[in-house]
C-alpha atoms as a PDB file:
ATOM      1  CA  UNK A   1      -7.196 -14.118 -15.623  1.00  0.00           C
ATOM      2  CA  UNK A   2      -3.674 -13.152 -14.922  1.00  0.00           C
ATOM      3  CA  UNK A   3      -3.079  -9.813 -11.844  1.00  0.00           C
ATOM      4  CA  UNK A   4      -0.532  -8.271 -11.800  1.00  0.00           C
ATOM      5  CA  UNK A   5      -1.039  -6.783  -7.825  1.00  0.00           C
ATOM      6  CA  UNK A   6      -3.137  -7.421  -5.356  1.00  0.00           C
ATOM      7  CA  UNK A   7      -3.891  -5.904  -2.487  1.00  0.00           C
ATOM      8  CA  UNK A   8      -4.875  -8.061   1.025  1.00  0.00           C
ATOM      9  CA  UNK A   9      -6.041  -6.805   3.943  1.00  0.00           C
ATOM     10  CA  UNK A  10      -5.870  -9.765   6.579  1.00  0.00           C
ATOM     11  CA  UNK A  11      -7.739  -8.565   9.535  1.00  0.00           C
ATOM     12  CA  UNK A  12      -8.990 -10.164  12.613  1.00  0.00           C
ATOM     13  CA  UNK A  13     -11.794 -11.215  11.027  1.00  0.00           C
ATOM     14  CA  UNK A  14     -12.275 -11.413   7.379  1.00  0.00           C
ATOM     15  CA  UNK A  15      -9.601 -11.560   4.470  1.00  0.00           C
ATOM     16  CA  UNK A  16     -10.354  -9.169   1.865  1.00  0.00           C
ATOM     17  CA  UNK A  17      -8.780  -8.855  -1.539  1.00  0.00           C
ATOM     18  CA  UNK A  18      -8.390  -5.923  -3.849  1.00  0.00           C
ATOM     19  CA  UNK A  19      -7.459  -5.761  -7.556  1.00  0.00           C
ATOM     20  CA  UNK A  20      -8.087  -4.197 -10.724  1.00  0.00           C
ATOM     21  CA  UNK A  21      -8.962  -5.974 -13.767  1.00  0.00           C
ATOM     22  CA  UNK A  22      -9.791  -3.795 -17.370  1.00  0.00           C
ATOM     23  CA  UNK A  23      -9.417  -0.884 -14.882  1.00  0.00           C
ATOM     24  CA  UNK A  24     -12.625  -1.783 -12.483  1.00  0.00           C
ATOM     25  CA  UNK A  25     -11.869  -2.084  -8.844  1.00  0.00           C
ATOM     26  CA  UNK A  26     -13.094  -5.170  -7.712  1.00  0.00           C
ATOM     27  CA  UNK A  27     -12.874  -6.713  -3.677  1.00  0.00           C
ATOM     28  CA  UNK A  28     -13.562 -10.039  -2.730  1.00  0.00           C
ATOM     29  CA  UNK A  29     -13.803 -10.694   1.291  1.00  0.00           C
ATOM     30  CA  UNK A  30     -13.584 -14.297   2.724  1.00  0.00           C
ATOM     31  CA  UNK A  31     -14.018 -15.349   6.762  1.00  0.00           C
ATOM     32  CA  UNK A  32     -10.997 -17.407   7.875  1.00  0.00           C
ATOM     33  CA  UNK A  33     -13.303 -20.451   7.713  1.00  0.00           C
ATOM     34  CA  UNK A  34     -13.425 -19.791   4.426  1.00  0.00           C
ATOM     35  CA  UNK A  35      -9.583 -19.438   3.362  1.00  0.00           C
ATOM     36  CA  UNK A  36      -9.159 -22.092   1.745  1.00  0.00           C
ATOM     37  CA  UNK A  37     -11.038 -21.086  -1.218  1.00  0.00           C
ATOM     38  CA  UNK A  38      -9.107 -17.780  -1.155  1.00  0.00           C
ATOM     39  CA  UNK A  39      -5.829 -19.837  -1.817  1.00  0.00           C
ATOM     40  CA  UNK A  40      -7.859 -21.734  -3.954  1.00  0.00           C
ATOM     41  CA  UNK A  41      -8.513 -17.912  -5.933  1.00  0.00           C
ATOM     42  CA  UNK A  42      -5.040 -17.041  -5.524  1.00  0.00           C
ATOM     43  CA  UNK A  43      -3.899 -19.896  -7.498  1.00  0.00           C
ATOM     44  CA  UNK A  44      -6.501 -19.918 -10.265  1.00  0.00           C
ATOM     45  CA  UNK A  45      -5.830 -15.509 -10.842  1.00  0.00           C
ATOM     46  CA  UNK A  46      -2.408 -15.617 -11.339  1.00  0.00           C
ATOM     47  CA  UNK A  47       0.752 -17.648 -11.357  1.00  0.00           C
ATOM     48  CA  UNK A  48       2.776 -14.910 -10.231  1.00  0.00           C
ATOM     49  CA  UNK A  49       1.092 -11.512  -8.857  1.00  0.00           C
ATOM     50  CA  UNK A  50       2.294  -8.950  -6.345  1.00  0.00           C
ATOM     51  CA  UNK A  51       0.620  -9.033  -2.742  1.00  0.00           C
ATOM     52  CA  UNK A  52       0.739  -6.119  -1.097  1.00  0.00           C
ATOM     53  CA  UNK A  53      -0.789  -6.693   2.066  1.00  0.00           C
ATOM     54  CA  UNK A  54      -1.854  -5.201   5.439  1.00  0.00           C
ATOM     55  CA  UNK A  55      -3.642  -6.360   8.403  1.00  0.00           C
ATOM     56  CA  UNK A  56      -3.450  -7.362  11.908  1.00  0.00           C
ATOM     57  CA  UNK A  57      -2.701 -11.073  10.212  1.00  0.00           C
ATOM     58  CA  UNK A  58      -0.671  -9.818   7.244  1.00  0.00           C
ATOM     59  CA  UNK A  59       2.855 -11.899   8.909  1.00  0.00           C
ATOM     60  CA  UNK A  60       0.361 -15.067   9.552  1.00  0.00           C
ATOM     61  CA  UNK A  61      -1.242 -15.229   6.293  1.00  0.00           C
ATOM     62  CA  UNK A  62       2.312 -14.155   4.484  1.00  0.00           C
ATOM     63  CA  UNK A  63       3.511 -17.512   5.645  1.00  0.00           C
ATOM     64  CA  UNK A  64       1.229 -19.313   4.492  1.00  0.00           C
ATOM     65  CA  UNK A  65       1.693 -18.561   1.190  1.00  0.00           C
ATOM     66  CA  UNK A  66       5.154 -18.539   0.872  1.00  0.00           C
ATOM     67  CA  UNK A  67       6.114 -15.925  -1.222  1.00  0.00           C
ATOM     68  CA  UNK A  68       8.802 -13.404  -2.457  1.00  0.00           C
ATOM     69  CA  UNK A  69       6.516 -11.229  -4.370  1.00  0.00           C
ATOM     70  CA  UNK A  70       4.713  -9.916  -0.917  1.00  0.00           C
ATOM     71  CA  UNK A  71       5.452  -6.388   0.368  1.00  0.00           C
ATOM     72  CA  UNK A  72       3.613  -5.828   4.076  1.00  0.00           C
ATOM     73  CA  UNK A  73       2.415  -2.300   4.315  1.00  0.00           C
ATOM     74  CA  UNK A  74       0.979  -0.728   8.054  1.00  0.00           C
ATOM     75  CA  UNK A  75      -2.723  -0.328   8.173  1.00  0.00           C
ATOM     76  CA  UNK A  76      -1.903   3.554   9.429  1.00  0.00           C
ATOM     77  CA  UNK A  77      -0.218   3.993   6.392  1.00  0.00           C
ATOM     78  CA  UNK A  78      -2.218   1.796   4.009  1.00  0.00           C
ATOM     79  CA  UNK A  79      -5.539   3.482   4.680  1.00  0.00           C
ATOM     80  CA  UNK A  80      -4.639   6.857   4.240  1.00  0.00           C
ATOM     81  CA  UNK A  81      -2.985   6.231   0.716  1.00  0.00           C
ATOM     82  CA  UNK A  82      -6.018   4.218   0.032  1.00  0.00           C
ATOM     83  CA  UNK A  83      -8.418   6.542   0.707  1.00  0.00           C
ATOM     84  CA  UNK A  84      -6.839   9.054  -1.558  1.00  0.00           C
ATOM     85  CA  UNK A  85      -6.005   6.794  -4.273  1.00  0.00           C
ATOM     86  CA  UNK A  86     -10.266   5.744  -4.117  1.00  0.00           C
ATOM     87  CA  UNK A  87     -11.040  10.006  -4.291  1.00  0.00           C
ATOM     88  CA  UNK A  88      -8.607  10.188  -6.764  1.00  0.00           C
ATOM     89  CA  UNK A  89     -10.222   7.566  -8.846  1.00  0.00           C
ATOM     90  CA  UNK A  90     -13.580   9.510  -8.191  1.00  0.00           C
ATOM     91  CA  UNK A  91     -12.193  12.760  -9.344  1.00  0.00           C
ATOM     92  CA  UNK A  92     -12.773  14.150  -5.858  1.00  0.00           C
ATOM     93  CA  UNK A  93     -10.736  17.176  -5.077  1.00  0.00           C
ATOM     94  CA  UNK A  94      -8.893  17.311  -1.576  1.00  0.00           C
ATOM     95  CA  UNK A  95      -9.326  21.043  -1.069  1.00  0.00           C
ATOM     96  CA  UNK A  96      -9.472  21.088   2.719  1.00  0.00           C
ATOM     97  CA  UNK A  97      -8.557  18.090   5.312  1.00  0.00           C
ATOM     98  CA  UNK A  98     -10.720  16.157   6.479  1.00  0.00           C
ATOM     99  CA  UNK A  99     -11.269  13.146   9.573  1.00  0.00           C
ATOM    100  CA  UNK A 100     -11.665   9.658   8.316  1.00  0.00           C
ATOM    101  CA  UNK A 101     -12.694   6.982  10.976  1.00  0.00           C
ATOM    102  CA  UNK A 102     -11.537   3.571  10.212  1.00  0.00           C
ATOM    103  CA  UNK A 103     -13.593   0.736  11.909  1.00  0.00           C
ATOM    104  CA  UNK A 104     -11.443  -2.590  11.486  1.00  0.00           C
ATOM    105  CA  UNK A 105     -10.045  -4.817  14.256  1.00  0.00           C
ATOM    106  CA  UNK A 106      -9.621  -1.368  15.939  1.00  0.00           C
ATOM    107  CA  UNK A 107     -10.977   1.881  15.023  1.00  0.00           C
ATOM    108  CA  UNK A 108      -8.546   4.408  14.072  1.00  0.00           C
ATOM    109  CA  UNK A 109      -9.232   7.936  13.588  1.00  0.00           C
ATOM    110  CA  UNK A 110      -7.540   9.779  11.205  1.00  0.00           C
ATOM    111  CA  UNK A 111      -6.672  13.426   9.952  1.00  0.00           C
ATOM    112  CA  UNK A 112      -5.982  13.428   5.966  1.00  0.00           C
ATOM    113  CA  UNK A 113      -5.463  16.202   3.201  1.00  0.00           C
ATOM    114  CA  UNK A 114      -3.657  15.982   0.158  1.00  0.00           C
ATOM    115  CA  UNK A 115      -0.345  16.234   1.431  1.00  0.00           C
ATOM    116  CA  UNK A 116      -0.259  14.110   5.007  1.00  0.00           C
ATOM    117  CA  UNK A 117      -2.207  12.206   7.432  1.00  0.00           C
ATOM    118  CA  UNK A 118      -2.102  11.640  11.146  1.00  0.00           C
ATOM    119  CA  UNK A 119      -3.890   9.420  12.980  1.00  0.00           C
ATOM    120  CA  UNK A 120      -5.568  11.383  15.994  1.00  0.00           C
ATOM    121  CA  UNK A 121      -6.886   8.866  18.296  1.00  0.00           C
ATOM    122  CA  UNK A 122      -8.082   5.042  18.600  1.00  0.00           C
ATOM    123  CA  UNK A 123      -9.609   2.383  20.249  1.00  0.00           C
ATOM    124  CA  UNK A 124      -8.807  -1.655  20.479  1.00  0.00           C
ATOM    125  CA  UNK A 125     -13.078  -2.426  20.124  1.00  0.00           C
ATOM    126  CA  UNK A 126     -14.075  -2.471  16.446  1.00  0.00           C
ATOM    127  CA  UNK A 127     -15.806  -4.715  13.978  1.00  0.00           C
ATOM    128  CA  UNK A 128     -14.923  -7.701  16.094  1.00  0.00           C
ATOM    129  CA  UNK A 129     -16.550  -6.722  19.324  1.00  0.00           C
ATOM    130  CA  UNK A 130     -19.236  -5.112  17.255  1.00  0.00           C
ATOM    131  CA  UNK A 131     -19.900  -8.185  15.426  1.00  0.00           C
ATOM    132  CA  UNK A 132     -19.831 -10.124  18.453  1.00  0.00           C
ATOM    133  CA  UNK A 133     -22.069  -7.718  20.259  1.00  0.00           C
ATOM    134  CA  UNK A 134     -24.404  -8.250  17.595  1.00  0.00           C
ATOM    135  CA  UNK A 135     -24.386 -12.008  17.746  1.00  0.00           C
ATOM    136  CA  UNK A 136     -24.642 -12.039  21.560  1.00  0.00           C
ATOM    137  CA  UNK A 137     -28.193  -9.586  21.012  1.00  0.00           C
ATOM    138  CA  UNK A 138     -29.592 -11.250  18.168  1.00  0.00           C
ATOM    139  CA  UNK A 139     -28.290 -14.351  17.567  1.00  0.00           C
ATOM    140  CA  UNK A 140     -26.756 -13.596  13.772  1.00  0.00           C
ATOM    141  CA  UNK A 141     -23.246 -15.135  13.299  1.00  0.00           C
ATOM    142  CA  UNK A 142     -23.610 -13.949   9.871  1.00  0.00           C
ATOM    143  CA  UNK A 143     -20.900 -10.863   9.661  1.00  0.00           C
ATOM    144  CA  UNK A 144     -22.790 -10.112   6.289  1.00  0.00           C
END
């Protein structure tokens, strides 16, 4: 399997990967206990993709893998374009703006239309404090 792009979001808590292959979106997601076996994918994909990556650990994991061929995008800006590439892709029509809520290592609100986006508001508690939340009620470490 050779890629020519991918697309990593390295958040606070997971790593997750994006790529198309015989045009079919497909995302892998790995916890950082886990990342060797992500390298271990990197390598076996391709000898020589494009990483375009974004993510509270973007700089940290760009390091790691040492490479030329790796563009670091902001998350503000990353999940807006994202989000209309995905309707896009769907064949949903932006007729009228609309608020997207982003729940990551933060949660970011957003504005969007077909034309701009602004984000509106946020908070620093997101998946992480939910997950731990979770863990500290039930017991599950699982983020699954």
């Amino acid at each position: 399997m050779a890629l020519s792009t991918i697309g990593i979001d390295a958040g606070g808590t997971l790593i997750k990967a994006a790529y198309f292959e015989n045009d079919r979106l497909h995302v892998k997601k790995y916890t950082y206990k886990e990342s060797d076996s992500f390298f271990s994918w990197l390598q076996f994909i391709s000898a020589r993709p494009q990483f375009i990556m974004t993510g509270g650990r973007a700089a940290q994991l760009q390091s790691r893998l040492s490479l030329d061929s790796c563009r670091i995008v902001g998350e503000f800006e990353a999940v807006p374009e994202g989000v209309r590439h995905l309707l896009k892709q769907d064949r949903h029509l932006l007729r009228e703006g609309f608020i997207l809520v982003n729940i990551g290592t933060g949660t970011s609100i957003h504005y969007i239309s077909n034309t701009e986006s602004e984000r509106m508001a946020g908070t620093g508690i997101g998946g992480g404090t939910l997950s731990g939340l979770a863990a500290l009620m039930t017991g599950e470490q699982d983020f699954n």
